[in-house]
PDB file of N, CA and C in Angstrom:
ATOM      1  N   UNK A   1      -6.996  20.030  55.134  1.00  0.00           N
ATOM      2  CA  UNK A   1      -7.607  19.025  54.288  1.00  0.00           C
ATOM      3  C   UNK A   1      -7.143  17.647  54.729  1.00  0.00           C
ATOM      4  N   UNK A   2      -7.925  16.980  54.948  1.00  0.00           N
ATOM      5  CA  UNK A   2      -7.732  15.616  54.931  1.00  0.00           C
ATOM      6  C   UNK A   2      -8.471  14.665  53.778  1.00  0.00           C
ATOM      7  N   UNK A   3      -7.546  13.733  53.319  1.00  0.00           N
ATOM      8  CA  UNK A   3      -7.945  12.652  51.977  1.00  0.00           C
ATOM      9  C   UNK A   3      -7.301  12.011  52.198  1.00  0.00           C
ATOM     10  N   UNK A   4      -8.031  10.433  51.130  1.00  0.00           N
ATOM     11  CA  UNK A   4      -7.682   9.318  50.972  1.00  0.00           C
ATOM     12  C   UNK A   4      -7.691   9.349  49.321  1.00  0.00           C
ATOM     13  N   UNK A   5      -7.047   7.995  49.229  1.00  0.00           N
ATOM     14  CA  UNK A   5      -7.344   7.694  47.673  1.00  0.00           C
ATOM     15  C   UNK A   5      -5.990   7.748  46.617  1.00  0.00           C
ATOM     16  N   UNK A   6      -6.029   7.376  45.441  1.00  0.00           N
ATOM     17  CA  UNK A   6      -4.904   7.381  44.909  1.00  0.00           C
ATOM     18  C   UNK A   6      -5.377   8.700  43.517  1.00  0.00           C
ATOM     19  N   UNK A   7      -4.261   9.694  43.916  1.00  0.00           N
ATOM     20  CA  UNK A   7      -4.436  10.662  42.900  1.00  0.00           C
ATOM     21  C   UNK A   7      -4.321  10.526  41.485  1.00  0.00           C
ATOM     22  N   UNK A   8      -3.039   9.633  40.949  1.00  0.00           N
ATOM     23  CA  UNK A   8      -3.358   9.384  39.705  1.00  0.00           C
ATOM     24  C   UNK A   8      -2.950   7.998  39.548  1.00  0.00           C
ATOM     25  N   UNK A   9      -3.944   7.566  38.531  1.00  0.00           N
ATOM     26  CA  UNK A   9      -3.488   5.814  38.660  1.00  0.00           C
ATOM     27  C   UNK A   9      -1.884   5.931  37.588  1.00  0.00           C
ATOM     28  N   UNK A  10      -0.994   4.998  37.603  1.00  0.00           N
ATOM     29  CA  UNK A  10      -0.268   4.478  36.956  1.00  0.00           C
ATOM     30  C   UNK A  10      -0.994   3.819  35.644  1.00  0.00           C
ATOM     31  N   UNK A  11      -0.583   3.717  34.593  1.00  0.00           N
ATOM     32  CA  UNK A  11      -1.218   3.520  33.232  1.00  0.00           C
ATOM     33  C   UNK A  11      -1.479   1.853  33.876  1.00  0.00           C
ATOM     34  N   UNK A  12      -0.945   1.156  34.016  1.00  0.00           N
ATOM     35  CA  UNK A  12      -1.904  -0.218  34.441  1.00  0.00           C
ATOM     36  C   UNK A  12      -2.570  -0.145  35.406  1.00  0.00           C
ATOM     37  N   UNK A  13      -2.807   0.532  36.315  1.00  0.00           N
ATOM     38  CA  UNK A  13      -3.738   0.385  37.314  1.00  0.00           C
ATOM     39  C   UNK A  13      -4.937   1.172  36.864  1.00  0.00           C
ATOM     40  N   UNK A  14      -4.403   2.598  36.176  1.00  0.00           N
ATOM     41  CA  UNK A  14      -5.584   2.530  35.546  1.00  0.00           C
ATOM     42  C   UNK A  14      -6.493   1.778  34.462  1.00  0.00           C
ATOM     43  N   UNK A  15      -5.806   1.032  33.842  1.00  0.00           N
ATOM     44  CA  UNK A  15      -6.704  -0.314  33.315  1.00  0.00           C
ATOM     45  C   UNK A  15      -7.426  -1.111  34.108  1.00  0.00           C
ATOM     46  N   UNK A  16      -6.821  -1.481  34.815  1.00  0.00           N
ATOM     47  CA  UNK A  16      -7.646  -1.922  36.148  1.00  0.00           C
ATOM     48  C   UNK A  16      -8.401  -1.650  36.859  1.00  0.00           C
ATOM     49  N   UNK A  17      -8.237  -0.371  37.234  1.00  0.00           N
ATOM     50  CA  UNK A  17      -9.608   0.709  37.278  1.00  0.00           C
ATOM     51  C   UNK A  17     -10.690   0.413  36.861  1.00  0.00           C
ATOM     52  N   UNK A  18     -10.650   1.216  35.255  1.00  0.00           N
ATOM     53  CA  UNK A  18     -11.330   1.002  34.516  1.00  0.00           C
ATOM     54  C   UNK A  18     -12.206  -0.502  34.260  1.00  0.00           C
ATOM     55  N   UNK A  19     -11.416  -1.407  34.127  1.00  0.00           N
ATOM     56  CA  UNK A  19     -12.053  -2.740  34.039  1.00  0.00           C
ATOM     57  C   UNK A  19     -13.178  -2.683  35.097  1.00  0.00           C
ATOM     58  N   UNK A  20     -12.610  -2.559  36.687  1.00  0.00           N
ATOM     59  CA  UNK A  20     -13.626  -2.816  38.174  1.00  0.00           C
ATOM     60  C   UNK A  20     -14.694  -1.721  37.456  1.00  0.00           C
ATOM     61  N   UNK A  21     -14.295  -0.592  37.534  1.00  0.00           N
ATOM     62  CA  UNK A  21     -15.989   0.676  37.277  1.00  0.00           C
ATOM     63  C   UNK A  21     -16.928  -0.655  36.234  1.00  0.00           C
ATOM     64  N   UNK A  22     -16.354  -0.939  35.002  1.00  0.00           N
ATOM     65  CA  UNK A  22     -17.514  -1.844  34.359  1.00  0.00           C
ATOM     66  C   UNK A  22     -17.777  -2.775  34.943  1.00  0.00           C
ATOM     67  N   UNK A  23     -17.519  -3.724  35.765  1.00  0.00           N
ATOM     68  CA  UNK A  23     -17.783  -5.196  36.370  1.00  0.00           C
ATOM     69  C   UNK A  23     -18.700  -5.041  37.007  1.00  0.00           C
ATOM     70  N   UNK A  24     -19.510  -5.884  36.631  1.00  0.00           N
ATOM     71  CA  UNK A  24     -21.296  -6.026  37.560  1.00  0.00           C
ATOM     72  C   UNK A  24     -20.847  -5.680  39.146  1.00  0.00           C
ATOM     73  N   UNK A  25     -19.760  -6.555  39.406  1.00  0.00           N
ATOM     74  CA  UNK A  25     -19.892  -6.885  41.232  1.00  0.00           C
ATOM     75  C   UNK A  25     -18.533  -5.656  41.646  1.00  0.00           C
ATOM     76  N   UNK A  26     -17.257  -5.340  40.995  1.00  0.00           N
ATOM     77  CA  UNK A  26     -16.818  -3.754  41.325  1.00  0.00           C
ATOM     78  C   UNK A  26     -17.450  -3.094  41.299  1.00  0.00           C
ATOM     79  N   UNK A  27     -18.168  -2.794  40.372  1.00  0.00           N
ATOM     80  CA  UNK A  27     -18.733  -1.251  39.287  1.00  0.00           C
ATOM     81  C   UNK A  27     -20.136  -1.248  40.863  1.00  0.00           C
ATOM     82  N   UNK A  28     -20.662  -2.068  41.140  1.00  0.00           N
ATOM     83  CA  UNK A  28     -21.595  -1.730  42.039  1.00  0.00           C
ATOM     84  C   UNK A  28     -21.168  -1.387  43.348  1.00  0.00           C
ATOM     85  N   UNK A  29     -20.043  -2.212  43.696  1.00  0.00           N
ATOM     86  CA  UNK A  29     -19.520  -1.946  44.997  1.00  0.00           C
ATOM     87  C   UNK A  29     -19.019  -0.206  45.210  1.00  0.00           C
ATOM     88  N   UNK A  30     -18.737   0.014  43.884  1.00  0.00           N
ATOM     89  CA  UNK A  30     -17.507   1.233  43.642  1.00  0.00           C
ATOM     90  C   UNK A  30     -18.787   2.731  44.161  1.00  0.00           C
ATOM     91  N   UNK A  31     -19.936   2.376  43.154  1.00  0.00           N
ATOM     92  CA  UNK A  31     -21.246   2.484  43.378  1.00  0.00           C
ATOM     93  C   UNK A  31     -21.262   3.267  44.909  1.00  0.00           C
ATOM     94  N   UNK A  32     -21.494   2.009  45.637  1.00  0.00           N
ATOM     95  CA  UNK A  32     -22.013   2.176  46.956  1.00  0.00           C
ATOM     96  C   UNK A  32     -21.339   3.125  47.841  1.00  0.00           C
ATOM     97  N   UNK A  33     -20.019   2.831  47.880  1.00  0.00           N
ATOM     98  CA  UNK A  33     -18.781   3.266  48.300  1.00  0.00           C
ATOM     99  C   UNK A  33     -18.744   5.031  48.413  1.00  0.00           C
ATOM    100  N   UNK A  34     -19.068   5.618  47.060  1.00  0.00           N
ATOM    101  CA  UNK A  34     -18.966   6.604  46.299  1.00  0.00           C
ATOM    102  C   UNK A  34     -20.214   7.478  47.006  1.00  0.00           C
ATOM    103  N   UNK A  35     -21.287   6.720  46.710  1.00  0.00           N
ATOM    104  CA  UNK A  35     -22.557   6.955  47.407  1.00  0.00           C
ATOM    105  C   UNK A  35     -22.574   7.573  49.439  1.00  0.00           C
ATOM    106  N   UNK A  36     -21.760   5.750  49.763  1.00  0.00           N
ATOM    107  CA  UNK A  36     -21.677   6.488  51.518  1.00  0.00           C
ATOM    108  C   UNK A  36     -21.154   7.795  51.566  1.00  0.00           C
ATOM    109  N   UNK A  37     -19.931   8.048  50.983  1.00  0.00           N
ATOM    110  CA  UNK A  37     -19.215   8.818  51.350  1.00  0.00           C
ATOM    111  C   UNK A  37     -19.643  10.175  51.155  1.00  0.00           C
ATOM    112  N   UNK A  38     -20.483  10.685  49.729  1.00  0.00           N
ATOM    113  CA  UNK A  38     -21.006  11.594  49.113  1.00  0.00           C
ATOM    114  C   UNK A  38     -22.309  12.199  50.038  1.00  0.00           C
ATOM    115  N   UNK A  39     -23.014  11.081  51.009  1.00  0.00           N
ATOM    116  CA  UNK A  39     -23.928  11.073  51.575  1.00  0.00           C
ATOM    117  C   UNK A  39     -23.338  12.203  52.595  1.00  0.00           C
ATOM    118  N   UNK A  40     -22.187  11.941  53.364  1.00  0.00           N
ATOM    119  CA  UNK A  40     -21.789  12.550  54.392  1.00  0.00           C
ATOM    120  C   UNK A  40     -22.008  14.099  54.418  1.00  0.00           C
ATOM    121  N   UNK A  41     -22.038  15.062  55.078  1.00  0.00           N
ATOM    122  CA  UNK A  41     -21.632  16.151  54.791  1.00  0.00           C
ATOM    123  C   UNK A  41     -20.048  16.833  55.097  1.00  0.00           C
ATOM    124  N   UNK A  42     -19.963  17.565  53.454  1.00  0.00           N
ATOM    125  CA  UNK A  42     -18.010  18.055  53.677  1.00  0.00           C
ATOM    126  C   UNK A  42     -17.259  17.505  52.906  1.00  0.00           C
ATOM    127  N   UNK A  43     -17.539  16.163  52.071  1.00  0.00           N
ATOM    128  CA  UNK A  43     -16.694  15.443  51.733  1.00  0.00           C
ATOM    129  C   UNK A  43     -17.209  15.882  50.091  1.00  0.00           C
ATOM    130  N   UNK A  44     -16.007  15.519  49.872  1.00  0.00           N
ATOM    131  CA  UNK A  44     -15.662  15.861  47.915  1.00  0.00           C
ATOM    132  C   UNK A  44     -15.248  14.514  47.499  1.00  0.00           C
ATOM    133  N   UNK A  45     -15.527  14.087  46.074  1.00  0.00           N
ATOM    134  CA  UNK A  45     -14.934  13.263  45.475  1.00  0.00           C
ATOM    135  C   UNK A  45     -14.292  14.063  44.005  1.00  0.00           C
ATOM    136  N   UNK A  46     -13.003  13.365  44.117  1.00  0.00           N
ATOM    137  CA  UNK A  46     -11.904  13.766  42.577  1.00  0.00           C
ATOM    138  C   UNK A  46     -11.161  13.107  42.360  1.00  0.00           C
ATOM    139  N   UNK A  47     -10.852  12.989  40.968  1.00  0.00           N
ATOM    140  CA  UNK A  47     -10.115  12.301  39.997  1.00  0.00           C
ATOM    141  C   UNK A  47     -10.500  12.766  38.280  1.00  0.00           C
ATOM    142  N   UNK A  48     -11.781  13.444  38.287  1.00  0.00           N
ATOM    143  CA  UNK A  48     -12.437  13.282  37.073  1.00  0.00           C
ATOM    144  C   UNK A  48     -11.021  13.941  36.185  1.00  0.00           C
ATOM    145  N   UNK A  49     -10.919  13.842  34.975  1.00  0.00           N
ATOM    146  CA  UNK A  49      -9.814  14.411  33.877  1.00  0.00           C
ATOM    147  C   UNK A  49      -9.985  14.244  32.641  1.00  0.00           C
ATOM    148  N   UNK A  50     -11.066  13.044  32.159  1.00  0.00           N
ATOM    149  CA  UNK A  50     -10.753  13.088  30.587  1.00  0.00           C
ATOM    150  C   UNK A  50     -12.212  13.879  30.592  1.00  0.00           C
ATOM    151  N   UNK A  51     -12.247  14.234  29.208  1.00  0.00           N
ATOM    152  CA  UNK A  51     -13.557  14.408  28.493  1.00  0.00           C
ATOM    153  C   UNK A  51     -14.605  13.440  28.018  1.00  0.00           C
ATOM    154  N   UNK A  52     -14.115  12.483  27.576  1.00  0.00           N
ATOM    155  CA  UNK A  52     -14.550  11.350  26.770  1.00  0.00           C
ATOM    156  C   UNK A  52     -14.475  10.132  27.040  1.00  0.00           C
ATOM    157  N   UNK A  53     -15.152   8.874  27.085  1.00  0.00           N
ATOM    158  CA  UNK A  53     -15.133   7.822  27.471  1.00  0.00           C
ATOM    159  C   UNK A  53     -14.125   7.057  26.672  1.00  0.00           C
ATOM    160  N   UNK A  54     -13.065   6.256  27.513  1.00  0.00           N
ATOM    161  CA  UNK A  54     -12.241   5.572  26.828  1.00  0.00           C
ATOM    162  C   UNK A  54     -12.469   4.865  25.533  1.00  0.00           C
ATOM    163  N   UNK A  55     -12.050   4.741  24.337  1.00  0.00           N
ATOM    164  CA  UNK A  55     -12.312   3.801  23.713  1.00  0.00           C
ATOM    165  C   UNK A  55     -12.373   2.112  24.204  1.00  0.00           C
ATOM    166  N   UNK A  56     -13.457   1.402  23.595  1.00  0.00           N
ATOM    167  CA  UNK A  56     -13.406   0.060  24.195  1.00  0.00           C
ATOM    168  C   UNK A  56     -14.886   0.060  25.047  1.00  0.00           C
ATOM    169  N   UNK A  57     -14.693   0.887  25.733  1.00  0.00           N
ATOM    170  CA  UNK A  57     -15.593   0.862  27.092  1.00  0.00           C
ATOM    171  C   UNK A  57     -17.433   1.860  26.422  1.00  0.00           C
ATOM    172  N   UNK A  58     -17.928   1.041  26.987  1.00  0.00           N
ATOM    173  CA  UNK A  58     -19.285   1.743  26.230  1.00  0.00           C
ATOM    174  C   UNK A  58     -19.977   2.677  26.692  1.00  0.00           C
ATOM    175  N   UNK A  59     -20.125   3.907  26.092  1.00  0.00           N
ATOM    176  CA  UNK A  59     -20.565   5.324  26.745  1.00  0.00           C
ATOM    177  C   UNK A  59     -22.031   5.363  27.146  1.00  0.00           C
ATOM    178  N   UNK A  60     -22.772   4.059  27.253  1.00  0.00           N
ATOM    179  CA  UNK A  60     -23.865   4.143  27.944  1.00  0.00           C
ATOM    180  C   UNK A  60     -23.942   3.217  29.378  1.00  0.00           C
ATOM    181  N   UNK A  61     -22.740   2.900  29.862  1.00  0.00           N
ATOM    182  CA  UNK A  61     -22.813   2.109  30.910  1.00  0.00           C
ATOM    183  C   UNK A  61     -23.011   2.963  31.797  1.00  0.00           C
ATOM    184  N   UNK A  62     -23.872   2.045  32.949  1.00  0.00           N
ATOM    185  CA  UNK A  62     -24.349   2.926  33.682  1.00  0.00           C
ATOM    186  C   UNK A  62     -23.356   3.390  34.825  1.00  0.00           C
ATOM    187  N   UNK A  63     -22.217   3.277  34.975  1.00  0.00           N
ATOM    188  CA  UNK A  63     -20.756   3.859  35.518  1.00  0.00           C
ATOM    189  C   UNK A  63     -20.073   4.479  34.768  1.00  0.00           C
ATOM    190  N   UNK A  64     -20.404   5.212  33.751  1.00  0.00           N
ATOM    191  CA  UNK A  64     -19.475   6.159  32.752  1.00  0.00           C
ATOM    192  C   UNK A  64     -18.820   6.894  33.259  1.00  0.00           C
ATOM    193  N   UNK A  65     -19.512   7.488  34.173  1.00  0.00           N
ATOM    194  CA  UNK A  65     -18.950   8.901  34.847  1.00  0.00           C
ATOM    195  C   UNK A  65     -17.908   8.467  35.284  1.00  0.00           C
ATOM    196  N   UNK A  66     -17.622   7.117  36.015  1.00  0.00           N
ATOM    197  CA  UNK A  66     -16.187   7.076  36.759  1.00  0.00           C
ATOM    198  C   UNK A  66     -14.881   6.982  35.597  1.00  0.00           C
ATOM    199  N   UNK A  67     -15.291   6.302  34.697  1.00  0.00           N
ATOM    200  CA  UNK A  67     -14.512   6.219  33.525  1.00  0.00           C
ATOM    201  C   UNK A  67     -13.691   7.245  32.888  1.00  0.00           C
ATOM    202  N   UNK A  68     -14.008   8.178  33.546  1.00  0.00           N
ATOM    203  CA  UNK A  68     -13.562   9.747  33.136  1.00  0.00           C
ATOM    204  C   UNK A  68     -12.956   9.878  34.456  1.00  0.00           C
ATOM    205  N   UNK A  69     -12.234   9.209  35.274  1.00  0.00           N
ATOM    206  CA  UNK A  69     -11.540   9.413  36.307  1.00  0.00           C
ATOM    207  C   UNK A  69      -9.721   9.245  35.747  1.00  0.00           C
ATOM    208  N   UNK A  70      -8.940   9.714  36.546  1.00  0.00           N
ATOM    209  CA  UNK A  70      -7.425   8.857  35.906  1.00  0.00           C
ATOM    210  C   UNK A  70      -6.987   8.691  37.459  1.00  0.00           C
ATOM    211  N   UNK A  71      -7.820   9.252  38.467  1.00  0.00           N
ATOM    212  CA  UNK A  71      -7.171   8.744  39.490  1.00  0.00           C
ATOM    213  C   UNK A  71      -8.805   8.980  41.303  1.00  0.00           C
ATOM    214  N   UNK A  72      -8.698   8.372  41.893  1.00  0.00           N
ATOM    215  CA  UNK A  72      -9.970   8.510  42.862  1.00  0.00           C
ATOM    216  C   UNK A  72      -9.344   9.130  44.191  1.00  0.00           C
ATOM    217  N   UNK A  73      -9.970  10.301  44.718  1.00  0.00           N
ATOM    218  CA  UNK A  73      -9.787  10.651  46.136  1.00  0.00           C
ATOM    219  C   UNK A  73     -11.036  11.262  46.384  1.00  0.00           C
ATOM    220  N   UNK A  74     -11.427  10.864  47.467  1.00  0.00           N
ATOM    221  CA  UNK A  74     -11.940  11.475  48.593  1.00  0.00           C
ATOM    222  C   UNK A  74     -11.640  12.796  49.586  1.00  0.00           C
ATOM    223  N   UNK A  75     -12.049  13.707  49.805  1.00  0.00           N
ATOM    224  CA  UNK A  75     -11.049  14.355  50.754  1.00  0.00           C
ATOM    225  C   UNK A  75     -12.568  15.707  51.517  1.00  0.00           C
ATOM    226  N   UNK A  76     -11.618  15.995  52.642  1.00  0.00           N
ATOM    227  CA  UNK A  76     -12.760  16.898  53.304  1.00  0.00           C
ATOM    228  C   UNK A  76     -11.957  18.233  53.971  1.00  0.00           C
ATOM    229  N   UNK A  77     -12.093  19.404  53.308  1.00  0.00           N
ATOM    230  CA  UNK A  77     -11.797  20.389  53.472  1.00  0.00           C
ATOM    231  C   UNK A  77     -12.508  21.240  54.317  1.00  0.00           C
ATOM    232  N   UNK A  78     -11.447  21.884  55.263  1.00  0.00           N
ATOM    233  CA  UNK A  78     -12.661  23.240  55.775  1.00  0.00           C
ATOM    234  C   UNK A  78     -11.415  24.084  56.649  1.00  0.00           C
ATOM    235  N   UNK A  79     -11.819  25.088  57.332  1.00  0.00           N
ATOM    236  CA  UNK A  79     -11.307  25.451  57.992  1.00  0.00           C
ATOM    237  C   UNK A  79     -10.685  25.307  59.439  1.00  0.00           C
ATOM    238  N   UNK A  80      -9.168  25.585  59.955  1.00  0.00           N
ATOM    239  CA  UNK A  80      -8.471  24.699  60.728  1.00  0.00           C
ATOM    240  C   UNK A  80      -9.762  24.578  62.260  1.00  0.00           C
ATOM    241  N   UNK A  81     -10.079  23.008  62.457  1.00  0.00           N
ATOM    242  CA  UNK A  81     -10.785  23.106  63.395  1.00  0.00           C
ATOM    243  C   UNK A  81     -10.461  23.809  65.051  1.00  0.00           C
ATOM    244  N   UNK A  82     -10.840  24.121  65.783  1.00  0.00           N
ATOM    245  CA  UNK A  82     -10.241  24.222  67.000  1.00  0.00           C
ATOM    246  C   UNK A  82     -10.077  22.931  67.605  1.00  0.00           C
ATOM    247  N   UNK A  83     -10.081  21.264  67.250  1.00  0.00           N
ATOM    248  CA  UNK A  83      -8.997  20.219  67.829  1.00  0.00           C
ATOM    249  C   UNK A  83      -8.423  20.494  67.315  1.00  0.00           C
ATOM    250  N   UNK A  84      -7.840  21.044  66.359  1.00  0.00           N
ATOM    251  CA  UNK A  84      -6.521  21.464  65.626  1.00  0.00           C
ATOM    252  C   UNK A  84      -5.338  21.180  66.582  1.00  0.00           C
ATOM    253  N   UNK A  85      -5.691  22.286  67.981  1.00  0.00           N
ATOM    254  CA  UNK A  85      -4.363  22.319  69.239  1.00  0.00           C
ATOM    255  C   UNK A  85      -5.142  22.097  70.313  1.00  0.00           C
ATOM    256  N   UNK A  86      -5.604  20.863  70.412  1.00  0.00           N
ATOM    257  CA  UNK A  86      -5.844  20.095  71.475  1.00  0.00           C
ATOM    258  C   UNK A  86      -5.723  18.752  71.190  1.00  0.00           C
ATOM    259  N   UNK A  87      -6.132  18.152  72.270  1.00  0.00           N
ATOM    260  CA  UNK A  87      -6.083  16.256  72.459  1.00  0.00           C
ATOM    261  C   UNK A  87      -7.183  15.797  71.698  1.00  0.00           C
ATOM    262  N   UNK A  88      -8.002  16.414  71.056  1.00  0.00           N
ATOM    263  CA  UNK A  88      -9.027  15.630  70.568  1.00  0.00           C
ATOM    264  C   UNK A  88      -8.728  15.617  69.024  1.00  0.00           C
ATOM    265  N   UNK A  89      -7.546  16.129  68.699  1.00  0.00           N
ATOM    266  CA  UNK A  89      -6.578  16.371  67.381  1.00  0.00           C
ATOM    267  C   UNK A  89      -7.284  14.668  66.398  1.00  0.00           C
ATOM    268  N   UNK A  90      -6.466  13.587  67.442  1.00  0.00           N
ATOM    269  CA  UNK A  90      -6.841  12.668  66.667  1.00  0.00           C
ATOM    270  C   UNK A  90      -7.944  11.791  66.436  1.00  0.00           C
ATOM    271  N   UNK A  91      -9.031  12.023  67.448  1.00  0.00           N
ATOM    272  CA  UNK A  91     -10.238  11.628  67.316  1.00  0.00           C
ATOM    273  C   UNK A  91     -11.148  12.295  65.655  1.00  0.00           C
ATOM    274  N   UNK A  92     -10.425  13.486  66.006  1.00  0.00           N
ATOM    275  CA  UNK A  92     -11.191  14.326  64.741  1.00  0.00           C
ATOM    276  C   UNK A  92     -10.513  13.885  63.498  1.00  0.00           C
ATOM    277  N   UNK A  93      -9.565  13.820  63.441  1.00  0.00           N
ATOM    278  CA  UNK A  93      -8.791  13.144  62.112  1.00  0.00           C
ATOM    279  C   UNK A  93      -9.583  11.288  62.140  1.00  0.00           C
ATOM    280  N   UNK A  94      -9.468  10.871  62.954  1.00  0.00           N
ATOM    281  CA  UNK A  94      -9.846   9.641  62.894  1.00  0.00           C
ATOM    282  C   UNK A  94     -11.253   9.335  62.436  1.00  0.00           C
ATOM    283  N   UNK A  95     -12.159  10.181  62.807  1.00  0.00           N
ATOM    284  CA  UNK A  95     -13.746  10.270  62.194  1.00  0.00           C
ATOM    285  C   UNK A  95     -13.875  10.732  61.105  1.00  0.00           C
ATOM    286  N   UNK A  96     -12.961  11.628  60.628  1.00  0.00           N
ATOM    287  CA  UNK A  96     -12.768  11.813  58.900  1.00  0.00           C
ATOM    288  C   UNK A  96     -12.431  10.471  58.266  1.00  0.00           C
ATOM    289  N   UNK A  97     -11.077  10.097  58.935  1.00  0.00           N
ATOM    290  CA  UNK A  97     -10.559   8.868  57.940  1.00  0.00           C
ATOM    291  C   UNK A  97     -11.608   7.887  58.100  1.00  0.00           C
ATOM    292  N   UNK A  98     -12.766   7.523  58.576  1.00  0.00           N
ATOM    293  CA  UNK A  98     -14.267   6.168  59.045  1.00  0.00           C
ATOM    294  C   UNK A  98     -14.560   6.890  57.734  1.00  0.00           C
ATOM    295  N   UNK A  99     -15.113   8.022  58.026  1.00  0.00           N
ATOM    296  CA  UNK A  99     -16.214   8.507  56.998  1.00  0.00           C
ATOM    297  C   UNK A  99     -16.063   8.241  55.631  1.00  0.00           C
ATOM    298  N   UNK A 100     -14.344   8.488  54.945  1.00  0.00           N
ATOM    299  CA  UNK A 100     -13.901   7.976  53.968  1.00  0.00           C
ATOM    300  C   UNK A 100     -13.833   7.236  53.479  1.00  0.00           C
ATOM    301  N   UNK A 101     -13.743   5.984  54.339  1.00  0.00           N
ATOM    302  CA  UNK A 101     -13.323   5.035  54.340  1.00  0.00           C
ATOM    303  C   UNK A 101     -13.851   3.309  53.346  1.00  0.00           C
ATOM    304  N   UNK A 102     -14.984   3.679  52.885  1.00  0.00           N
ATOM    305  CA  UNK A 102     -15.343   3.193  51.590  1.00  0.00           C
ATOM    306  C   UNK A 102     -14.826   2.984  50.182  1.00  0.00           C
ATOM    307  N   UNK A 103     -14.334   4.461  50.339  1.00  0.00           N
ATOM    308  CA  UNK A 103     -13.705   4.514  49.348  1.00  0.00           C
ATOM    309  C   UNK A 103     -12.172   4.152  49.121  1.00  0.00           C
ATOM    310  N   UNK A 104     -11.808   4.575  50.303  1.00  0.00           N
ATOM    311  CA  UNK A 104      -9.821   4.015  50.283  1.00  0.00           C
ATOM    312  C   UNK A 104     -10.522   2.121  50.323  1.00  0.00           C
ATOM    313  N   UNK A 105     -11.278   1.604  50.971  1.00  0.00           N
ATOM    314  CA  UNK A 105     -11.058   0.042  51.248  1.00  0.00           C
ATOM    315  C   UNK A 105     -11.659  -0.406  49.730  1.00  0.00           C
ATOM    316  N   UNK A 106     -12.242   0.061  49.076  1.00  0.00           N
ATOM    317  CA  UNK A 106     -12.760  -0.031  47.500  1.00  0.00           C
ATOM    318  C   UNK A 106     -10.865  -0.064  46.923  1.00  0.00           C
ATOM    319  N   UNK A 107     -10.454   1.318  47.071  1.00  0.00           N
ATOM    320  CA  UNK A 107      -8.971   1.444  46.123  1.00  0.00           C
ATOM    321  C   UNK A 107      -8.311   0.287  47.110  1.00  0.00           C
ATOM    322  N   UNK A 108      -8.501   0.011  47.705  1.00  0.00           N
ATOM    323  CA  UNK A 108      -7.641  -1.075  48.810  1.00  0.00           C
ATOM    324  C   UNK A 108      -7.715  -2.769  48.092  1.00  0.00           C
ATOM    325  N   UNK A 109      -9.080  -2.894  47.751  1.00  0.00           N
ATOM    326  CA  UNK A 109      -9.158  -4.394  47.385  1.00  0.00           C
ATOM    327  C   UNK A 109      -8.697  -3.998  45.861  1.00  0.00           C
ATOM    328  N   UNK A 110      -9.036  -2.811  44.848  1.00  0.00           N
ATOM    329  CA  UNK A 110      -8.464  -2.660  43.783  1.00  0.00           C
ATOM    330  C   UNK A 110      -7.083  -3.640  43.384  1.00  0.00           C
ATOM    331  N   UNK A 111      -5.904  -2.719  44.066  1.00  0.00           N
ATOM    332  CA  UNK A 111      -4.699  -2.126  44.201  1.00  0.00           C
ATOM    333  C   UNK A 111      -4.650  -4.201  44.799  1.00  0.00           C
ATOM    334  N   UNK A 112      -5.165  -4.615  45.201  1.00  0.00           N
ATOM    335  CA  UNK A 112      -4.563  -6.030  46.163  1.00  0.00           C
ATOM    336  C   UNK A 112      -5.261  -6.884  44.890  1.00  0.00           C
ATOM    337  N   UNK A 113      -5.847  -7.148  43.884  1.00  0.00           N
ATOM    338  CA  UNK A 113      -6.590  -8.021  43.364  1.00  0.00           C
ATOM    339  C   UNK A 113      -5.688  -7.696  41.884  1.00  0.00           C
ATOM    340  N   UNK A 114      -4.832  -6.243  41.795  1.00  0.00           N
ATOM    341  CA  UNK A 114      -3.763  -6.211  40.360  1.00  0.00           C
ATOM    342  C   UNK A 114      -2.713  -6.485  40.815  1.00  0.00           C
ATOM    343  N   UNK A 115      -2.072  -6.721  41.861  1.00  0.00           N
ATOM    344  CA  UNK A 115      -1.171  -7.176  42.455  1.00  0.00           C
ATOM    345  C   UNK A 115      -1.024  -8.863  42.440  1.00  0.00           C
ATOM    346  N   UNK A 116      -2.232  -9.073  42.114  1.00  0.00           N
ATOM    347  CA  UNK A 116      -2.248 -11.062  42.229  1.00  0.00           C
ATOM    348  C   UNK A 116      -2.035 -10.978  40.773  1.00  0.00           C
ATOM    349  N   UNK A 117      -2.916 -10.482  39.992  1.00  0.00           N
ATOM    350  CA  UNK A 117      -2.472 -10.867  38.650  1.00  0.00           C
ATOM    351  C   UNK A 117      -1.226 -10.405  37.854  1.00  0.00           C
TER     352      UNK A 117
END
């Protein structure tokens, strides 16, 4: 398996989270991100955990679903390739981590924009 992403947010980052999924210009980016990656074939997205939409936050926005996250990864499972034990080991790891890669640079500007405040 190879993944990106942060498994569970810390109780303020997940506020922060939460805040970006609602924001016109996160919540769309987060959107897109979610979208490339899902497009791919192989790749999984997880974090989902609650049942219910936070209080505060309104259960008809059209990003609910992420709201029910406590933490975001990406990841792509399968069986050990044959680069496994060869030189092309890291090319193949390296075209996983591109493919992902929406989504870690999404948790990337997150994680750098709660850090300023």
């Amino acid at each position: 398996m190879l993944g990106v992403g942060i498994h569970v947010f810390s109780k303020d980052l997940l506020q922060a989270y939460r805040d970006a999924v609602v924001n016109p210009e996160s919540g769309s980016a987060l959107v897109k991100a979610i979208q490339e990656v899902s497009l791919k074939k192989g790749y999984n997205l997880g974090g989902k955990h609650y049942k219910r939409v936070p209080r505060g936050y309104d259960p008809e926005h059209d990003n609910v679903e992420f709201l029910l996250y406590n933490g975001l990864i990406a990841g792509n499972e399968e069986p050990i390739p044959e680069e496994f034990c060869s030189a092309d080991l890291l090319d193949y790891c390296y075209q996983k981590f591109v493919d992902m890669y929406p989504i870690q640079h999404w948790l990337f500007e997150l994680t750098e924009s709660f850090k300023l405040n």
